[in-house]
Protein backbone atom coordinates (compact mmCIF):
# COMPACT_ATOMS: atom_id res chain seq x y z
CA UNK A 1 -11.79 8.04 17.42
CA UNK A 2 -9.37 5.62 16.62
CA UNK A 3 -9.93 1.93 17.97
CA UNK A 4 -6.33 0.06 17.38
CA UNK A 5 -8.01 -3.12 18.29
CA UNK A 6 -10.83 -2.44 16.22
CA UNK A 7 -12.39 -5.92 15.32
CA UNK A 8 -11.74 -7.09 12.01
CA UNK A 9 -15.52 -7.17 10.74
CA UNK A 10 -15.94 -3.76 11.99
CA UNK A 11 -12.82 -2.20 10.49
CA UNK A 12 -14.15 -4.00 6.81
CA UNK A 13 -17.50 -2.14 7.66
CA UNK A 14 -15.90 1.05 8.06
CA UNK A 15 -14.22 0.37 4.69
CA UNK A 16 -16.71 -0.48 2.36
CA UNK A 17 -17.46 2.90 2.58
CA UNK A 18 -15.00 3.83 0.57
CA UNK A 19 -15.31 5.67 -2.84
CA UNK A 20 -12.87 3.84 -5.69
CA UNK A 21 -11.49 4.90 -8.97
CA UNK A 22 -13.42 7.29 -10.97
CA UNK A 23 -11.88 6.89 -13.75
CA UNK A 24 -9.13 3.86 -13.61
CA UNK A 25 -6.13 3.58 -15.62
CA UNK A 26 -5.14 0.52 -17.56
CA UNK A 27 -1.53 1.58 -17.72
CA UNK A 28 -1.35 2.56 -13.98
CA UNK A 29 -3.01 -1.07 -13.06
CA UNK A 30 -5.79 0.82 -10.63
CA UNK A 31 -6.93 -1.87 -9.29
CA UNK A 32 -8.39 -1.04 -5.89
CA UNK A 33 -7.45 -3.20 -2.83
CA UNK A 34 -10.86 -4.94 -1.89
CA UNK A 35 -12.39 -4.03 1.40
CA UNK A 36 -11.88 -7.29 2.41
CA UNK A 37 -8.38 -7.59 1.67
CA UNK A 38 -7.41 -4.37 3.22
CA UNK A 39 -8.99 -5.03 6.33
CA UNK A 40 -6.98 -8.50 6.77
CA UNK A 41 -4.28 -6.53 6.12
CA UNK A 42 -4.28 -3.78 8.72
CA UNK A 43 -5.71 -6.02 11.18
CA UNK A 44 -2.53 -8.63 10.92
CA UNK A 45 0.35 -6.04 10.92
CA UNK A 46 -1.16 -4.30 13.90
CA UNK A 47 -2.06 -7.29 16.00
CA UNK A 48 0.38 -9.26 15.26
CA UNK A 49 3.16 -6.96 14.44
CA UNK A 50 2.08 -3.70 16.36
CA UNK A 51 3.10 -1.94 12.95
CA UNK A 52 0.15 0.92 13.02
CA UNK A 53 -0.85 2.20 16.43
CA UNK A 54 1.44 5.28 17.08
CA UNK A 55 3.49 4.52 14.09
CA UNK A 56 4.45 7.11 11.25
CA UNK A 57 2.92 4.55 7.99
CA UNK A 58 3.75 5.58 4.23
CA UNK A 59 0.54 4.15 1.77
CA UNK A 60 3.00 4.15 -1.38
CA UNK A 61 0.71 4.78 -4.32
CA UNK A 62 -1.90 5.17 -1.99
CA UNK A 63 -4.64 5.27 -4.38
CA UNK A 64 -7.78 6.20 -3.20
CA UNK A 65 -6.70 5.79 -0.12
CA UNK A 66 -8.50 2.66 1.57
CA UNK A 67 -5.53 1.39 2.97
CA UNK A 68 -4.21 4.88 4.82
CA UNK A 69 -7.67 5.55 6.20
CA UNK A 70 -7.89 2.02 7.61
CA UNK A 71 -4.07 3.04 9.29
CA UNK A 72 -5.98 5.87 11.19
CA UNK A 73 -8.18 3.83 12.42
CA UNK A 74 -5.95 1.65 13.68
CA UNK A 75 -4.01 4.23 15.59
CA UNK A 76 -1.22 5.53 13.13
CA UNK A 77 0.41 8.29 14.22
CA UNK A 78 1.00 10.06 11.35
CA UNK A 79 0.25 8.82 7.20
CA UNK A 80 1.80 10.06 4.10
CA UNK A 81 -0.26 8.61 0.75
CA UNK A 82 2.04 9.12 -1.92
CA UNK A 83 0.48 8.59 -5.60
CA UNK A 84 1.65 9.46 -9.19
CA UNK A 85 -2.01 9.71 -10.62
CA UNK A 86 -3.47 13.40 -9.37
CA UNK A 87 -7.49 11.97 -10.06
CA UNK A 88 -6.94 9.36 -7.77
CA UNK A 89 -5.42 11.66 -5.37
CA UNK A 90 -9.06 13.14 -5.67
CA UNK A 91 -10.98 10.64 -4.56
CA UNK A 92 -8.57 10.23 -2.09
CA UNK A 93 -9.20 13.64 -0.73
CA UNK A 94 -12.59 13.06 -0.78
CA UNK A 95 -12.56 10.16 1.00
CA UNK A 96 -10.80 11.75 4.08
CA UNK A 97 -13.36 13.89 4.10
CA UNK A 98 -16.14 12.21 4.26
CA UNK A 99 -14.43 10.55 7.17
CA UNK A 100 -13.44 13.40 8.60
CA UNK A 101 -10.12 12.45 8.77
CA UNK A 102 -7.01 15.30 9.28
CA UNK A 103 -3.57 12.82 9.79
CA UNK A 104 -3.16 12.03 6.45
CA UNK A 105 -1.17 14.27 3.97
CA UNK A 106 -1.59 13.62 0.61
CA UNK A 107 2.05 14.11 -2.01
CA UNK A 108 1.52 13.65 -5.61
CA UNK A 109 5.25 12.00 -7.42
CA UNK A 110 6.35 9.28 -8.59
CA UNK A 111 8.38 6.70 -7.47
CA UNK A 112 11.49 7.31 -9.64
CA UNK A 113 11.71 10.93 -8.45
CA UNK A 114 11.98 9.56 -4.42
CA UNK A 115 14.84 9.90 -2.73
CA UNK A 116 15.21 9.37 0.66
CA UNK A 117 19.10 10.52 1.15
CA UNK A 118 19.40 13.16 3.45
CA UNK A 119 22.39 14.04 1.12
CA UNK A 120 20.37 14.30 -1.89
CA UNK A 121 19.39 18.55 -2.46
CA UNK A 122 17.07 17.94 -4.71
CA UNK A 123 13.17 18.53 -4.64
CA UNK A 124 13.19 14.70 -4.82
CA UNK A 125 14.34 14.75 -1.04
CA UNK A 126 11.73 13.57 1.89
CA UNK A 127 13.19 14.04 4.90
CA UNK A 128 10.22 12.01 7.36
CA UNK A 129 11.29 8.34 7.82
CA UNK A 130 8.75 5.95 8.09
CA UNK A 131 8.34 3.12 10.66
CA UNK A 132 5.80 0.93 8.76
CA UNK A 133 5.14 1.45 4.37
CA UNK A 134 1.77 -0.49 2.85
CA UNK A 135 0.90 0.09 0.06
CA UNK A 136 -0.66 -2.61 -3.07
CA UNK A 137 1.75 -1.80 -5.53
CA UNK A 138 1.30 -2.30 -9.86
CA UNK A 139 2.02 -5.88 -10.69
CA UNK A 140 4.12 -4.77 -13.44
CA UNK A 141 1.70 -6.73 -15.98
CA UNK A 142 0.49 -3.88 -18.34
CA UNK A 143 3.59 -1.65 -18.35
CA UNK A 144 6.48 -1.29 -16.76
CA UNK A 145 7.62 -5.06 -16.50
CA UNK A 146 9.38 -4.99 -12.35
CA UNK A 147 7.77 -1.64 -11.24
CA UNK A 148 6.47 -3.89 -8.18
CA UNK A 149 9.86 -4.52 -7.20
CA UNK A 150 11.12 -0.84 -7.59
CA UNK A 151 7.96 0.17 -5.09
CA UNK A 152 9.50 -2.34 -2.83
CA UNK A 153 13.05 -1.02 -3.02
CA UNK A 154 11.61 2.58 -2.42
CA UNK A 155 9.60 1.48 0.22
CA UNK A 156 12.48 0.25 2.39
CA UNK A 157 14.65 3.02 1.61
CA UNK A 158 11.61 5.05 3.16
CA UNK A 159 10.99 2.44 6.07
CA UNK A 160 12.79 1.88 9.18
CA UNK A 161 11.50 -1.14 10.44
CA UNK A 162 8.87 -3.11 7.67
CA UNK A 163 7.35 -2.98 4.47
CA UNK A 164 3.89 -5.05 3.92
CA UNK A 165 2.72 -5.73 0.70
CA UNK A 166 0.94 -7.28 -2.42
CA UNK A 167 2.50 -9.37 -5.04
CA UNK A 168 1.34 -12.45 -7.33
CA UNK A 169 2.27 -15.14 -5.91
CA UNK A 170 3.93 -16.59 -9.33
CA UNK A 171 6.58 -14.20 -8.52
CA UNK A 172 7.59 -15.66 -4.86
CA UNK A 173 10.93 -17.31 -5.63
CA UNK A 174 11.91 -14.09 -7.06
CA UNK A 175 10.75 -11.75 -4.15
CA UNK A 176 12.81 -14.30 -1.86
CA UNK A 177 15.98 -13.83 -4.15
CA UNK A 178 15.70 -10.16 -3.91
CA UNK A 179 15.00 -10.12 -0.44
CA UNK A 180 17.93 -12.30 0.11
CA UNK A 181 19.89 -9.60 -2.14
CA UNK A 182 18.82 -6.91 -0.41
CA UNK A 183 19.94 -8.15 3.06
CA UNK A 184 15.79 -8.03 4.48
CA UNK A 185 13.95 -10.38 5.87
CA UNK A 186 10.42 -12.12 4.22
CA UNK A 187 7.78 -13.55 5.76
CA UNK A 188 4.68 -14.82 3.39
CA UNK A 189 1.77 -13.90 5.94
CA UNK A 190 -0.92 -14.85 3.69
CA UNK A 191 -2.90 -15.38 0.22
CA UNK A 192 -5.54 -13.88 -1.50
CA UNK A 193 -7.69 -14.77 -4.79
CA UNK A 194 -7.75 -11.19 -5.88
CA UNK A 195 -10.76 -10.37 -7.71
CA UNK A 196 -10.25 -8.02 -10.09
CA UNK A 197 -13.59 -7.01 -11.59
CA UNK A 198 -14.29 -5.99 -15.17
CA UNK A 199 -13.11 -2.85 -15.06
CA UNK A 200 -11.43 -2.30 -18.51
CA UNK A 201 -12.92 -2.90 -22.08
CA UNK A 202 -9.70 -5.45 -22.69
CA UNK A 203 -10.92 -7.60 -20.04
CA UNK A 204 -13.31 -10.86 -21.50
CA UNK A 205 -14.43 -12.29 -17.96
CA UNK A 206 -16.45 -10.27 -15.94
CA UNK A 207 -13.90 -11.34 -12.88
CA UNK A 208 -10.46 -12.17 -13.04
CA UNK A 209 -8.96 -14.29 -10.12
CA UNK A 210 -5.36 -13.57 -9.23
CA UNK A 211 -3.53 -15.15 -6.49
CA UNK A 212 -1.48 -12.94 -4.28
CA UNK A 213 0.55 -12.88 -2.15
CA UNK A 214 0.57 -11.00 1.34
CA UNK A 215 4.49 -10.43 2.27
CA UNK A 216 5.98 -8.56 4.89
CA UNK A 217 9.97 -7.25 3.96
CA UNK A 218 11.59 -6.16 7.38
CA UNK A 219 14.79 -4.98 7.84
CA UNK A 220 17.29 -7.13 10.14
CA UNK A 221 18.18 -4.12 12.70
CA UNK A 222 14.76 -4.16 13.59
């Protein structure tokens, strides 16, 4: 049953349960959103923004899916978990299984080949609109230099009221400037020391800290 006011210890419970990568990819920057993290997250755009409960919420590169199964228990309406990588889509299916949870569809593409224009015939087309996207997107440090900012730009095509997400917070004067080009709004709601554990031969520390930003994009009409 979902509990949209769920208390924030309990919803990180609930998510620690959570199968990660079985396999990670370097070039794909798999870094899974902490339990922790993800938690803070939901919690904040539903209680403070009202953002999940009965809302239709897009988890772009959704990953193994933490953040999409913490939206259902929250209350979302409906979730789409979109994600280029098809073994991570795995784990994602087996996560919503072993939660027994049926309101998330799963859609393997990749960014580049989205297109929300109801004009647009191609198989790129999806026509659902979504009311809230969340999603921890690539930093852009390993490939793909300003793939974070093309998840963004996708994600509020897809969204009709807000996109929350990730980014390092080195790159905050930017996101403002882009924001500001875009013609959305941005609000820093938090930050996090990302831990990134030693997942990858290349790495020398055992832990990597990263600080991140927690941003929320909304557009003005809302």
């Amino acid at each position: 049953m979902a509990l949209s006011r769920m208390k924030l210890k309990v919803l990180q419970g609930h998510l620690e349960n959570i199968e990660v990568f079985d396999n990670p990819k370097i070039l794909l920057e798999q870094y899974p959103t902490t339990p922790h993290i993800a938690a803070i997250m939901l919690h904040q755009i539903q209680t403070k923004f009202g953002d999940i409960e009965g809302c239709s919420v897009l988890d772009l590169g959704c990953g193994c899916g933490i953040l999409s199964i913490g939206s259902v228990m929250l209350g979302a309406g409906y979730v789409l978990g979109i994600d280029v990588d098809e073994e991570a889509l795995e784990v994602c299916r087996r996560n919503l299984d072993e939660h027994e949870i049926s309101e998330v569809d799963l859609l393997q593409q990749n960014i580049f080949n989205i297109s929300p224009n109801i004009n647009d015939d191609s198989e790129k087309f999806l026509p659902k609109r979504f009311e809230t996207v969340i999603m921890n997107p690539p930093f852009g440090t390993k490939k793909n230099a300003g793939i974070d900012m093309e998840f963004v730009k996708t994600a509020l095509m897809m969204s009709t009221n807000a996109v929350y997400s990730l980014h390092k917070t080195a790159t905050r004067k930017h996101l403002v400037k882009k924001a500001k080009d875009w013609g959305v709004s941005i609000d820093i709601l938090g930050e996090f020391n990302f831990d990134l554990a030693n997942t990858f031969k290349c790495h020398k520390k055992s832990v990597a800290n990263i600080e991140v930003d927690f941003v929320r994009f909304a557009h003005k009409n809302e």
